[in-house]
PDB file of N, CA and C in Angstrom:
ATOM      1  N   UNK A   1     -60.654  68.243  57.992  1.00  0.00           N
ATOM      2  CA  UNK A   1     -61.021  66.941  58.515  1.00  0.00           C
ATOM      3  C   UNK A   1     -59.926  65.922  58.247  1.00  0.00           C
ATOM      4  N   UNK A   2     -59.281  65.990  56.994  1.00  0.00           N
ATOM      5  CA  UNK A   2     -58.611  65.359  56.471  1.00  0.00           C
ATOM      6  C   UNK A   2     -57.437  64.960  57.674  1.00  0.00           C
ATOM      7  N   UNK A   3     -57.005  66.362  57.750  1.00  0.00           N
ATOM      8  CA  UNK A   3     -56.099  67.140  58.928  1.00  0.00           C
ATOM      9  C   UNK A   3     -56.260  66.372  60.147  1.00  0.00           C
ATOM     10  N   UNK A   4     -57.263  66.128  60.655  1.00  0.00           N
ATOM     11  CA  UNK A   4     -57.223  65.731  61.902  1.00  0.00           C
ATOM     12  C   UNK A   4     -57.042  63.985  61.945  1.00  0.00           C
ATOM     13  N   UNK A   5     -57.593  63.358  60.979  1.00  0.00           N
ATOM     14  CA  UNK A   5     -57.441  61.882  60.718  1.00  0.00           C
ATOM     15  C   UNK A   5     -56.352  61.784  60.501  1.00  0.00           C
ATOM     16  N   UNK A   6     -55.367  62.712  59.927  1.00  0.00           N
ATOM     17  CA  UNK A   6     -53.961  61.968  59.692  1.00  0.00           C
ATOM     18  C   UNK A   6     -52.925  62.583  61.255  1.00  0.00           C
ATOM     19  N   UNK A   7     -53.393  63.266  61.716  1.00  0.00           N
ATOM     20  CA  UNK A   7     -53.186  63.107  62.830  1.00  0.00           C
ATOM     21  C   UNK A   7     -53.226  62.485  64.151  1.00  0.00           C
ATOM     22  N   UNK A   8     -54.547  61.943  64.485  1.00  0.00           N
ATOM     23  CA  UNK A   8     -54.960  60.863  65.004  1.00  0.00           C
ATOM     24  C   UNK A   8     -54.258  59.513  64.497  1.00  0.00           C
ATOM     25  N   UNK A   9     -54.828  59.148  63.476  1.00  0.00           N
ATOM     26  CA  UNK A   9     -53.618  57.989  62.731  1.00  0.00           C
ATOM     27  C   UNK A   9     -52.336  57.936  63.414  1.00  0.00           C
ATOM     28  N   UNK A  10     -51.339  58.963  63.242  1.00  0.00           N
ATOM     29  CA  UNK A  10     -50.125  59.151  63.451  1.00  0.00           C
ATOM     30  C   UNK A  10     -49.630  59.272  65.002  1.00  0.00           C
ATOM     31  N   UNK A  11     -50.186  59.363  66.010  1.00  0.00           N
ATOM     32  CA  UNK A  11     -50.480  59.304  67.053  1.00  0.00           C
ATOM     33  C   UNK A  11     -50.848  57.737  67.656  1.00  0.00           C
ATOM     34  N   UNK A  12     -51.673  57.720  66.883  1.00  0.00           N
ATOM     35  CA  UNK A  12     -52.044  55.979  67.604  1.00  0.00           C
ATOM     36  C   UNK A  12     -50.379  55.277  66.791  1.00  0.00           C
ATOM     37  N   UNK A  13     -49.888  55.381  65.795  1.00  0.00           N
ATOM     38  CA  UNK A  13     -48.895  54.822  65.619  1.00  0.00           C
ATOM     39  C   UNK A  13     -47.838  55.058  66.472  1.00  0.00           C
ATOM     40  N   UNK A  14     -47.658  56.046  66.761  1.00  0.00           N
ATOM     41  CA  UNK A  14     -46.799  56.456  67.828  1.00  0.00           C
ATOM     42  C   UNK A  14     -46.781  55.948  69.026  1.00  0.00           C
ATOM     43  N   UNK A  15     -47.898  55.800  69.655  1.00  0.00           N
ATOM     44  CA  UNK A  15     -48.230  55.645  71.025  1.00  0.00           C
ATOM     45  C   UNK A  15     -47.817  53.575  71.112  1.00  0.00           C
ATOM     46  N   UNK A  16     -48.462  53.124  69.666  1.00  0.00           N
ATOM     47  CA  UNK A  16     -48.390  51.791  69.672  1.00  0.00           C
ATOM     48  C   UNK A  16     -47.018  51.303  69.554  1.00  0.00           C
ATOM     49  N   UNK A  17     -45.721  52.118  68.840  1.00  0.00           N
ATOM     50  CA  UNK A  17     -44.805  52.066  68.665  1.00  0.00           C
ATOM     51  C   UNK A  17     -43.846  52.019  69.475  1.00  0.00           C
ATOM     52  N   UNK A  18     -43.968  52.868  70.259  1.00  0.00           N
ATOM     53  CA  UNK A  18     -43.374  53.265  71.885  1.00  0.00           C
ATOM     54  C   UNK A  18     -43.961  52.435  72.777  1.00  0.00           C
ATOM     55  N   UNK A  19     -44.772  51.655  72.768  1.00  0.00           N
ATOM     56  CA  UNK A  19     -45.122  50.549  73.756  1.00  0.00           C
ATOM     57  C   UNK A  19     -44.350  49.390  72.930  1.00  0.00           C
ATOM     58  N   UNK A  20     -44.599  49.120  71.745  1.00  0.00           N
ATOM     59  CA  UNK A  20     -43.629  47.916  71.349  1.00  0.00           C
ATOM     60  C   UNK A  20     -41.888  47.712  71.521  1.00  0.00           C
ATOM     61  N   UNK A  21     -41.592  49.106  71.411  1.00  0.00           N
ATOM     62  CA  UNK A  21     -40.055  49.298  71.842  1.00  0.00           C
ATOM     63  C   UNK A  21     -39.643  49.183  73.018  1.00  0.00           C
ATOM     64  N   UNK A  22     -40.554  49.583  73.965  1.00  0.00           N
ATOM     65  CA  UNK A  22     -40.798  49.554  75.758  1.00  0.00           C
ATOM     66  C   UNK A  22     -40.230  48.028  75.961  1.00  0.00           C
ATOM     67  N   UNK A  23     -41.230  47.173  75.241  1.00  0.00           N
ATOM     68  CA  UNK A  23     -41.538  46.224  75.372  1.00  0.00           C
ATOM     69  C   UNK A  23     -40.183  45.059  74.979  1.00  0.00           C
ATOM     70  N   UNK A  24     -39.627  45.559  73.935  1.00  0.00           N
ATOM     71  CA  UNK A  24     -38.568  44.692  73.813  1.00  0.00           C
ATOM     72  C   UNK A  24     -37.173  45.183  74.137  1.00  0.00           C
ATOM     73  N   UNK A  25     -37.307  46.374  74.717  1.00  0.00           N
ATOM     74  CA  UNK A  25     -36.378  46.750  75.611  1.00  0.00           C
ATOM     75  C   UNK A  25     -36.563  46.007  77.040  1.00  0.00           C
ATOM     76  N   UNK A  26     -37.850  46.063  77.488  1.00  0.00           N
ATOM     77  CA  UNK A  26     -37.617  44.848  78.506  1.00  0.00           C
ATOM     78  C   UNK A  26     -37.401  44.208  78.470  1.00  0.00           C
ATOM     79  N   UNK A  27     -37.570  43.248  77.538  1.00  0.00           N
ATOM     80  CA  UNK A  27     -37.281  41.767  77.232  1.00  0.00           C
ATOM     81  C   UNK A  27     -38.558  41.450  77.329  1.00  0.00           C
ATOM     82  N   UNK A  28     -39.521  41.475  77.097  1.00  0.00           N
ATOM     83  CA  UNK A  28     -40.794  40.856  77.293  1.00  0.00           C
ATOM     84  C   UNK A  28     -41.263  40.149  75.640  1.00  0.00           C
ATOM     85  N   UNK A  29     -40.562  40.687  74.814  1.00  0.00           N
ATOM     86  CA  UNK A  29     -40.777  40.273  73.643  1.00  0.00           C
ATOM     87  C   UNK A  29     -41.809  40.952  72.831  1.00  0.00           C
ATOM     88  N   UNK A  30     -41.797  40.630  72.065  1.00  0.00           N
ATOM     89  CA  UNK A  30     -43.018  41.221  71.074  1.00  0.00           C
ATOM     90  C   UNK A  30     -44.292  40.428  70.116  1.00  0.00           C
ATOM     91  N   UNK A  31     -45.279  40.371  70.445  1.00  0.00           N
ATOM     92  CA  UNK A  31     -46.452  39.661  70.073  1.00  0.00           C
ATOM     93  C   UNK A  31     -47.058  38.700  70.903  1.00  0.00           C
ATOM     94  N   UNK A  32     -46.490  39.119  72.620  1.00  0.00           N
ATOM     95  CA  UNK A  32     -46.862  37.437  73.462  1.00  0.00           C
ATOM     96  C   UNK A  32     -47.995  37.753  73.945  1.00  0.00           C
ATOM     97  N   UNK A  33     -48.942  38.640  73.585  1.00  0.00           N
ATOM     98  CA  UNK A  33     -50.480  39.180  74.377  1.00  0.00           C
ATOM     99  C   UNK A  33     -51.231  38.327  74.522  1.00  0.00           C
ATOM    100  N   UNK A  34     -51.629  38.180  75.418  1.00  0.00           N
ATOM    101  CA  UNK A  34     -52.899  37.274  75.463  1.00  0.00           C
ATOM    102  C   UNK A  34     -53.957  37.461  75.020  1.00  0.00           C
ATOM    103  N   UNK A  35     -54.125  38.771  74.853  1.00  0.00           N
ATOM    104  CA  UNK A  35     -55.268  39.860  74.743  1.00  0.00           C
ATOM    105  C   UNK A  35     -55.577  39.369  72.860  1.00  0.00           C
ATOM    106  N   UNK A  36     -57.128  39.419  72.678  1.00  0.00           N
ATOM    107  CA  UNK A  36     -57.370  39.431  71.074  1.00  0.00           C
ATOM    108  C   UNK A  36     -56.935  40.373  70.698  1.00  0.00           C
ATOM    109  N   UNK A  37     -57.488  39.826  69.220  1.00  0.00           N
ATOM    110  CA  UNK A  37     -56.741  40.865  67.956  1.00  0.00           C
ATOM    111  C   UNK A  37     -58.029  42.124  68.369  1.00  0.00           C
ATOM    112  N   UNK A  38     -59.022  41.972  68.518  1.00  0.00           N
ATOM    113  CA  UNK A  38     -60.102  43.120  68.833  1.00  0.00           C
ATOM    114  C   UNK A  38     -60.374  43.495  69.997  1.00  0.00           C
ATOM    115  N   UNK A  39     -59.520  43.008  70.814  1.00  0.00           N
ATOM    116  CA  UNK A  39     -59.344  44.114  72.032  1.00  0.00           C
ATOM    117  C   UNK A  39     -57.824  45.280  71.588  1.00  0.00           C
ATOM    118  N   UNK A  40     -57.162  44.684  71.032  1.00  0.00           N
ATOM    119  CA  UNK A  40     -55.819  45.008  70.788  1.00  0.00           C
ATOM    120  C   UNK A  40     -56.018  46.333  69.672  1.00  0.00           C
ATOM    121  N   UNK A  41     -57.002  45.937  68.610  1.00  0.00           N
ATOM    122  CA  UNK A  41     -57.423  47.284  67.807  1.00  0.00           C
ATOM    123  C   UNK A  41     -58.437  48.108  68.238  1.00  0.00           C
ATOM    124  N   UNK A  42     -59.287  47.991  69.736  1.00  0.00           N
ATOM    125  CA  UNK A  42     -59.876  48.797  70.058  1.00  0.00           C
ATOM    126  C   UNK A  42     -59.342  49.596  70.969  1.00  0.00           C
ATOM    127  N   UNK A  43     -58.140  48.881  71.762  1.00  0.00           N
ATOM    128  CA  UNK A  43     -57.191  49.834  72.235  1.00  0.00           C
ATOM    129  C   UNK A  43     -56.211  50.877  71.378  1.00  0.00           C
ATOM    130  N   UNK A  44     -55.961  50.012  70.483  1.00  0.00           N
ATOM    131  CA  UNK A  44     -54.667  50.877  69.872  1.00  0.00           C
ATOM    132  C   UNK A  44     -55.872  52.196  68.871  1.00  0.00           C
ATOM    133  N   UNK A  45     -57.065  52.042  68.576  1.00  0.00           N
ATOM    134  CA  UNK A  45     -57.546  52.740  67.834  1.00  0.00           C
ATOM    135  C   UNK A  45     -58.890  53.837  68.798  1.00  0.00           C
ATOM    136  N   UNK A  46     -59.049  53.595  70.209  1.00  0.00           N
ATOM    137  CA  UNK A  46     -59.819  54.180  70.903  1.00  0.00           C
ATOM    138  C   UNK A  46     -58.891  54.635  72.118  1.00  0.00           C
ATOM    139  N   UNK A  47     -59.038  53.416  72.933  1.00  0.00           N
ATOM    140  CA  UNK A  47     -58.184  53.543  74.132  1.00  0.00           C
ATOM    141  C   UNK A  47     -57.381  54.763  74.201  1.00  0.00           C
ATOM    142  N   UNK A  48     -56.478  54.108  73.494  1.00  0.00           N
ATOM    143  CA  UNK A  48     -54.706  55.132  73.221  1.00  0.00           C
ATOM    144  C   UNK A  48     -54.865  56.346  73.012  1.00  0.00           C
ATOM    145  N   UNK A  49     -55.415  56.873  72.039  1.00  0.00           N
ATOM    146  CA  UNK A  49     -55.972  58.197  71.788  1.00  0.00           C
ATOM    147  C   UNK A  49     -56.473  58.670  72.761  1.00  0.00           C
ATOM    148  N   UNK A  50     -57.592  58.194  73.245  1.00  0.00           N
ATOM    149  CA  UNK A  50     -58.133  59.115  74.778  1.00  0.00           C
ATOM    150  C   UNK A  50     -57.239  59.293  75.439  1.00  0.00           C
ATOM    151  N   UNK A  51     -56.546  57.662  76.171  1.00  0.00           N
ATOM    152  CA  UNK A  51     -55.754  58.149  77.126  1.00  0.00           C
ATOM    153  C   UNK A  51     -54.925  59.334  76.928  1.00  0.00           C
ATOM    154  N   UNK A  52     -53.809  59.556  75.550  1.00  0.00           N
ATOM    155  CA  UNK A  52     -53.067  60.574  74.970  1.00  0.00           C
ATOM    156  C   UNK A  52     -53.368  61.753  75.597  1.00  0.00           C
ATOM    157  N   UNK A  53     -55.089  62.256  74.755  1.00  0.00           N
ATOM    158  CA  UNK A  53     -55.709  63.452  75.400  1.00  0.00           C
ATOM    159  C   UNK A  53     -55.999  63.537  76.899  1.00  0.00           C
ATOM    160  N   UNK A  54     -56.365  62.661  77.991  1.00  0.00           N
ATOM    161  CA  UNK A  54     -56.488  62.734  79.375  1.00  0.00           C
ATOM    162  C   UNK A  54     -54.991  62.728  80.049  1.00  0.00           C
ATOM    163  N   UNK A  55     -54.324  62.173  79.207  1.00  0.00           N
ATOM    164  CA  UNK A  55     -52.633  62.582  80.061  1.00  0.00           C
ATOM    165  C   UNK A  55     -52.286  63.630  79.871  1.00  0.00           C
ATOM    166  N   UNK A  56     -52.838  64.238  78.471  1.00  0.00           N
ATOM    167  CA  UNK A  56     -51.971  66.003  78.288  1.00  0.00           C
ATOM    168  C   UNK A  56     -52.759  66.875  79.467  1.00  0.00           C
ATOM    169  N   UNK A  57     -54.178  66.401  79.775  1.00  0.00           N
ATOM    170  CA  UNK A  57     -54.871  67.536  80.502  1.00  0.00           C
ATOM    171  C   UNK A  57     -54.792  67.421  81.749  1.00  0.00           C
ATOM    172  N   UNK A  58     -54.539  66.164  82.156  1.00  0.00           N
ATOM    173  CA  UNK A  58     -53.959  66.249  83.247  1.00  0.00           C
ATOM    174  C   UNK A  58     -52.753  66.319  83.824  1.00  0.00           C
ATOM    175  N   UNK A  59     -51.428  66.410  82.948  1.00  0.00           N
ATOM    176  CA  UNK A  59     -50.762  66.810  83.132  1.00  0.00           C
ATOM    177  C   UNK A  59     -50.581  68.368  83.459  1.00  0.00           C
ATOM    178  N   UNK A  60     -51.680  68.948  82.417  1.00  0.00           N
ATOM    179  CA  UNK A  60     -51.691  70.519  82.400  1.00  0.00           C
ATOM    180  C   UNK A  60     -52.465  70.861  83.422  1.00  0.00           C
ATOM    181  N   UNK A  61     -53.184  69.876  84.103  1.00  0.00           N
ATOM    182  CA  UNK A  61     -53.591  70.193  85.805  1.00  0.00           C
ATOM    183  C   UNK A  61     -52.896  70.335  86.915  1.00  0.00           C
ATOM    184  N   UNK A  62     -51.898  69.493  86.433  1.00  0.00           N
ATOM    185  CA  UNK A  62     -50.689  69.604  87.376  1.00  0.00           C
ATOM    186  C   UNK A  62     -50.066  70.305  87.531  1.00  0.00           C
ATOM    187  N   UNK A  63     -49.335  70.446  86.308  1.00  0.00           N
ATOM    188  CA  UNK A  63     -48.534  72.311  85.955  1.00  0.00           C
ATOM    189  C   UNK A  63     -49.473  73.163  86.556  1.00  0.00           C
ATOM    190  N   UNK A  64     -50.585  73.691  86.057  1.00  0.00           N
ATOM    191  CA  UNK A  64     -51.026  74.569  86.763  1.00  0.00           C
ATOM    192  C   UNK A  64     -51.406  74.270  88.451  1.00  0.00           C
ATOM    193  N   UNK A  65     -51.208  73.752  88.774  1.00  0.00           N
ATOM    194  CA  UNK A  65     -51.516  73.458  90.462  1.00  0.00           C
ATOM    195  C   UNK A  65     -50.454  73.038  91.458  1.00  0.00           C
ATOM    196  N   UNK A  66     -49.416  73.117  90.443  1.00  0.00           N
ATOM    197  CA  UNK A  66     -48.080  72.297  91.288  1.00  0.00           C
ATOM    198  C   UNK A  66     -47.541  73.845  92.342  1.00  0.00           C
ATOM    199  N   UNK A  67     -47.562  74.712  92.359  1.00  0.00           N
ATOM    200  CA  UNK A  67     -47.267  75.613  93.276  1.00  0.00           C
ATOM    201  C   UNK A  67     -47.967  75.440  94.445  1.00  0.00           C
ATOM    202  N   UNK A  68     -49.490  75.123  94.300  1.00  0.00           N
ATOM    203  CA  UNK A  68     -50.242  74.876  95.205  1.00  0.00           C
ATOM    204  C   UNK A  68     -49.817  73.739  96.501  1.00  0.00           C
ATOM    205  N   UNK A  69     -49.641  72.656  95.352  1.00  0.00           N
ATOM    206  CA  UNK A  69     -49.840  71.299  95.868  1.00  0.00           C
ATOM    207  C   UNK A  69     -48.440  71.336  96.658  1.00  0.00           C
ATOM    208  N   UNK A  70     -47.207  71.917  96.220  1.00  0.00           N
ATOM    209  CA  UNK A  70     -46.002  71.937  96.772  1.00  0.00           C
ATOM    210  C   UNK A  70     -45.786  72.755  98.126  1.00  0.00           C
ATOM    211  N   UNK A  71     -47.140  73.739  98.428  1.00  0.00           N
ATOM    212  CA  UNK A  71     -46.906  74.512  99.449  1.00  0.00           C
ATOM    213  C   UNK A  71     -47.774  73.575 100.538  1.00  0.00           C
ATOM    214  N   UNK A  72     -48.817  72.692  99.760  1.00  0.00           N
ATOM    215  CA  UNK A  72     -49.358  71.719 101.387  1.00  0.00           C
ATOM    216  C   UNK A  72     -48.783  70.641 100.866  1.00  0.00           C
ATOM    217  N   UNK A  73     -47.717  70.285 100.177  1.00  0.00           N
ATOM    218  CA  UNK A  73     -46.796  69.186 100.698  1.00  0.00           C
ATOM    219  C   UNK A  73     -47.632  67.921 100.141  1.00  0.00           C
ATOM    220  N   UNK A  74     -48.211  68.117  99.141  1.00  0.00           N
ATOM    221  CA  UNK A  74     -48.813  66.916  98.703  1.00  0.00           C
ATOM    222  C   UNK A  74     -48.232  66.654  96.929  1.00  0.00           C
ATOM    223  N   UNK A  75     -46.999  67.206  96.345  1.00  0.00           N
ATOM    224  CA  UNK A  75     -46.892  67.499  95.413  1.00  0.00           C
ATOM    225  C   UNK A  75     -46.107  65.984  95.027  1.00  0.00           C
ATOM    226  N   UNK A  76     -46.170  65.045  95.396  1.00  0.00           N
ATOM    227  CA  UNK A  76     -45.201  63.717  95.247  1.00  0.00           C
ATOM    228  C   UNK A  76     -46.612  62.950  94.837  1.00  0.00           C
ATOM    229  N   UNK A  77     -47.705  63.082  95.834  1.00  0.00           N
ATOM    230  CA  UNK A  77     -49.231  62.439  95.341  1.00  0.00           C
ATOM    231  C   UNK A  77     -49.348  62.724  94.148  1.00  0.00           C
ATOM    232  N   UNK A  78     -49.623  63.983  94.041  1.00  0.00           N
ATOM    233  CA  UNK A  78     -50.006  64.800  92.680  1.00  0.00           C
ATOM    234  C   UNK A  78     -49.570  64.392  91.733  1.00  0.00           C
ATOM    235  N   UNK A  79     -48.250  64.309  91.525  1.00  0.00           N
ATOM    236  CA  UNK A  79     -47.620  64.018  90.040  1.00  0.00           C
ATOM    237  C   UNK A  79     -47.862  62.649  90.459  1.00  0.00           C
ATOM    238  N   UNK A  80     -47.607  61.533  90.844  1.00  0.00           N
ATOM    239  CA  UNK A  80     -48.462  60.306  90.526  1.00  0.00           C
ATOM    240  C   UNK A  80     -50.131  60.024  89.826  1.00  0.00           C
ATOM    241  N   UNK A  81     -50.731  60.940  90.794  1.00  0.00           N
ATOM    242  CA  UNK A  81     -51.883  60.317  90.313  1.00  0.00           C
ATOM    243  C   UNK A  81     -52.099  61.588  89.044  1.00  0.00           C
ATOM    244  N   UNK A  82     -51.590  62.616  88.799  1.00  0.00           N
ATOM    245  CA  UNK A  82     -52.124  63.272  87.498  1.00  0.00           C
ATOM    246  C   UNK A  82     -51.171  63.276  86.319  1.00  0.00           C
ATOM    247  N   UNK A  83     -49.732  62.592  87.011  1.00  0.00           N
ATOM    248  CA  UNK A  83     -48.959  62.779  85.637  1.00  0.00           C
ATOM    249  C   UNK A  83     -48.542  61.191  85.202  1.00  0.00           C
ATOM    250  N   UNK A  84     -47.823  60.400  86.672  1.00  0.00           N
ATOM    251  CA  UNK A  84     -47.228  59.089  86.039  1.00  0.00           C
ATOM    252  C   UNK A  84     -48.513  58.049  85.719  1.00  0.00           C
ATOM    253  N   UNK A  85     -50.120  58.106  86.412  1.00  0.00           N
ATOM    254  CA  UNK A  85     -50.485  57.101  86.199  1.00  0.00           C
ATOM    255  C   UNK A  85     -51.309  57.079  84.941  1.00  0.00           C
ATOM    256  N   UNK A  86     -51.870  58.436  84.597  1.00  0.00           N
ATOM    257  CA  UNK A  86     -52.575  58.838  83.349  1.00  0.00           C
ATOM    258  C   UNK A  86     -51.253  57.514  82.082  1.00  0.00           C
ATOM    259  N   UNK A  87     -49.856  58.647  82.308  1.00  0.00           N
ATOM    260  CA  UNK A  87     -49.234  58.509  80.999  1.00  0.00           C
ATOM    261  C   UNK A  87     -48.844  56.767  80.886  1.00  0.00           C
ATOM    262  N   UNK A  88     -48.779  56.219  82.188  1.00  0.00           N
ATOM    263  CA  UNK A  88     -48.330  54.682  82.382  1.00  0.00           C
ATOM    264  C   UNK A  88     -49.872  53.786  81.811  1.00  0.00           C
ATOM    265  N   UNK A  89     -51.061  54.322  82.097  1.00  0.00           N
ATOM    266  CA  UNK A  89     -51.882  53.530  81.120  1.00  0.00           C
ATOM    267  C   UNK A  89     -51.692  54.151  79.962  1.00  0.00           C
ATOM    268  N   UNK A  90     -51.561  54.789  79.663  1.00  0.00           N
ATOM    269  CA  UNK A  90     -51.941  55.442  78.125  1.00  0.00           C
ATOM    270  C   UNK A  90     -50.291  53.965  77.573  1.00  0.00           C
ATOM    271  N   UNK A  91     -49.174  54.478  77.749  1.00  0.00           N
ATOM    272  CA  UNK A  91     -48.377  53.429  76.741  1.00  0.00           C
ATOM    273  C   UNK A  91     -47.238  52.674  77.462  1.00  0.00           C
ATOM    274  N   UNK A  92     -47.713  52.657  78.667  1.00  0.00           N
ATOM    275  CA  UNK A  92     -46.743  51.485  79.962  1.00  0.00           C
ATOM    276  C   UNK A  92     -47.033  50.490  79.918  1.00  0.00           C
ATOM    277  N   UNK A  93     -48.194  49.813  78.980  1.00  0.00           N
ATOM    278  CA  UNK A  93     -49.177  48.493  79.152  1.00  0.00           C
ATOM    279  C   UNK A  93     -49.088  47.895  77.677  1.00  0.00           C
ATOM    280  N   UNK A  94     -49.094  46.871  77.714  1.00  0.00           N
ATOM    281  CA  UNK A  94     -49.127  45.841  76.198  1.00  0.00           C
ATOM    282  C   UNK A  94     -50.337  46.434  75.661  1.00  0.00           C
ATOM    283  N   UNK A  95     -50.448  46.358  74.426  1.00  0.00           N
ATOM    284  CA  UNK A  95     -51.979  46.484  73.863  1.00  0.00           C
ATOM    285  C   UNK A  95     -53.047  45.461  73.936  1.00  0.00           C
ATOM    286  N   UNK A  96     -54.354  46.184  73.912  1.00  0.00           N
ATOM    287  CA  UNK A  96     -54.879  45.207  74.768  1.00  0.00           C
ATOM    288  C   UNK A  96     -54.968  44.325  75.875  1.00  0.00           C
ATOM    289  N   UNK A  97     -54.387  44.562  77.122  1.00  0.00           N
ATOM    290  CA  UNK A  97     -54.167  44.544  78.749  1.00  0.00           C
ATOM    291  C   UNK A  97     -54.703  45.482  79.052  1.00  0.00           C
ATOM    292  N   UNK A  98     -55.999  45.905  79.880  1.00  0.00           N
ATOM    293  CA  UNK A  98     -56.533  46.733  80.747  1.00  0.00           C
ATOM    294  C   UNK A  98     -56.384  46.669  81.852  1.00  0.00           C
TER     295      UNK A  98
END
């Protein structure tokens, strides 16, 4: 159990980390959210994590279906809607912005 909390933990740090670097690599700065402090920890401590897990599985929907999708020519849709838009909410977005 232990195991899995310090994993989770380490993950939401990650995910929150890589959006803050995103972030001041754009120039957008760092801390200008509009968003509360308790939307901001229910994202970084719920949100993020799910999204994490719904981007790996749908990514792994993709992989497995991309032969498919590439033979009716829909394989440019596909990786949008199962790979870039999953992973762009999960840590493309300020914390707390839905």
């Amino acid at each position: 159990m232990k195991q899995i909390i310090c994993l989770v933990v380490t993950l939401c740090l990650c995910v929150g980390s890589a959006s803050m670097a995103s972030e001041a690599i754009a120039g957008d700065g760092i801390g200008r959210s509009d968003a509360s402090t308790g939307a901001q920890l229910a994202d970084a401590l719920l949100v993020r994590p799910v999204g994490v897990v719904v981007s790996f599985v749908t990514t792994a929907v993709y992989a497995a279906t991309s032969p498919l999708t590439f033979l009716m020519d829909v394989d440019e849709q596909a990786s949008d809607a199962l790979v870039s838009k999953p992973w762009r909410f999960t840590s493309g977005r300020e914390l707390g912005v839905f």
